[in-house]
Protein backbone atom coordinates (compact mmCIF):
# COMPACT_ATOMS: atom_id res chain seq x y z
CA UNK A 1 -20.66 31.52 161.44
CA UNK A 2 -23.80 33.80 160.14
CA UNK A 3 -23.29 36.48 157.75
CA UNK A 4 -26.38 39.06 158.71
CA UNK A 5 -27.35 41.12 154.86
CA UNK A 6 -28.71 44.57 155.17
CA UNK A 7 -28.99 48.05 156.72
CA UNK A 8 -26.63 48.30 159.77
CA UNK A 9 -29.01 51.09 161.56
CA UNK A 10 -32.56 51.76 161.31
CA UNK A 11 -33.23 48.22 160.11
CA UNK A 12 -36.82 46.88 159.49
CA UNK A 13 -38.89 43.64 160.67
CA UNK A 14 -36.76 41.32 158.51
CA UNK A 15 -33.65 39.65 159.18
CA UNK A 16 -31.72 37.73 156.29
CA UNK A 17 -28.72 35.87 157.15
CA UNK A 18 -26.46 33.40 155.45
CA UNK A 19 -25.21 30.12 157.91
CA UNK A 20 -22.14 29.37 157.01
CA UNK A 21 -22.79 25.79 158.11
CA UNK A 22 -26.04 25.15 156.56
CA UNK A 23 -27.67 25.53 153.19
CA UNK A 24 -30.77 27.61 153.79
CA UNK A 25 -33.10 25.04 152.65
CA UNK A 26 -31.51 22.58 155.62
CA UNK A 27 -31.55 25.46 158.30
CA UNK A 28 -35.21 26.26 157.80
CA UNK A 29 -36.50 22.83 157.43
CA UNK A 30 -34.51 22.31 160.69
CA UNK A 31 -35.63 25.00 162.30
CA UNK A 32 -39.29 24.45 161.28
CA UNK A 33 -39.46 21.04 163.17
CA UNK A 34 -38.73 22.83 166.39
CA UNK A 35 -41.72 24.90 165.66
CA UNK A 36 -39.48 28.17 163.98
CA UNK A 37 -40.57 29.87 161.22
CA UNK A 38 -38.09 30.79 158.72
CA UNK A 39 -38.06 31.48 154.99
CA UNK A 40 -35.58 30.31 152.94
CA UNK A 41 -33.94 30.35 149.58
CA UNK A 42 -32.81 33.14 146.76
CA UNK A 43 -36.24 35.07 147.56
CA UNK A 44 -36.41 35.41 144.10
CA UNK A 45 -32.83 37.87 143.57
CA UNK A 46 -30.54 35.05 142.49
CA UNK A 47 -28.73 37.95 140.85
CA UNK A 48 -27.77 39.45 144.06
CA UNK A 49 -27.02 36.03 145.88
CA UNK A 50 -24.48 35.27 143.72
CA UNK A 51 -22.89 38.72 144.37
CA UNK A 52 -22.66 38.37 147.81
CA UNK A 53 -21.41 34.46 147.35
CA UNK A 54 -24.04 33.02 149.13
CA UNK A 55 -26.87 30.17 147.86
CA UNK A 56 -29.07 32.11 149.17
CA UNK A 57 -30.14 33.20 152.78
CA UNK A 58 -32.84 32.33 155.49
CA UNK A 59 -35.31 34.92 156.97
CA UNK A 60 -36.72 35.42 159.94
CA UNK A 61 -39.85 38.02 160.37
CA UNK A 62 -40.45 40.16 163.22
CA UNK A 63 -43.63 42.27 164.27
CA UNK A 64 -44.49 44.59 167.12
CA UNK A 65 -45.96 41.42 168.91
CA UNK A 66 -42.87 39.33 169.16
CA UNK A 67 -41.35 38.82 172.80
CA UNK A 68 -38.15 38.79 173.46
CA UNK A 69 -38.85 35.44 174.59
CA UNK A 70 -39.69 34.51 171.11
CA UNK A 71 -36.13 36.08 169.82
CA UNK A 72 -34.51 34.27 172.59
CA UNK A 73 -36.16 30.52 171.70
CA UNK A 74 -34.99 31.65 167.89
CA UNK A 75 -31.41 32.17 169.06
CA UNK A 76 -31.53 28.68 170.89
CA UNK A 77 -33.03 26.99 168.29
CA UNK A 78 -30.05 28.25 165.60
CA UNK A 79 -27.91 27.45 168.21
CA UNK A 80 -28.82 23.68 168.74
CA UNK A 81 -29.19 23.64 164.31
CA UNK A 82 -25.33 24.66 164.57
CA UNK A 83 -24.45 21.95 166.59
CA UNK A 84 -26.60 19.64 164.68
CA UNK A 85 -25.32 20.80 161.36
CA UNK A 86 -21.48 21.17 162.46
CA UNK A 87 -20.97 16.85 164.43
């Protein structure tokens, strides 16, 4: 149920991604009470949103001093905003 957008290999420190399930806007509001930072919205390329269908996408940012812990808490936290999103 999430669409990831961009390169396939050599990929940078951002991650955009579409929930099926959840408006952007909902997902990183939700996520931000559990103490996640996302962005959300068109990030100012409505153009290419509405080529690839979507309202727009959330994104997460990533730096050399992230833990894999850090990924790991993100991955739970999208996981219990699925749940929420989908009762």
């Amino acid at each position: 149920g999430i669409r990831i957008f961009g390169p396939r290999d050599h990929r940078g420190g951002l991650v955009g991604f579409a929930a099926d399930w959840a408006h952007p806007h909902d997902l990183t509001t939700y996520a931000n009470e559990y103490g996640l930072a996302l962005r959300g919205g068109h990030h100012c390329n409505q153009p290419l949103m509405r080529k690839f269908g979507v309202p727009g996408t959330s994104r997460a940012s990533f730096y050399f001093y992230n833990t894999e812990a850090e990924v790991d808490r993100m991955m739970e936290i999208l996981e219990a905003a699925h749940r929420f999103f989908t009762r």
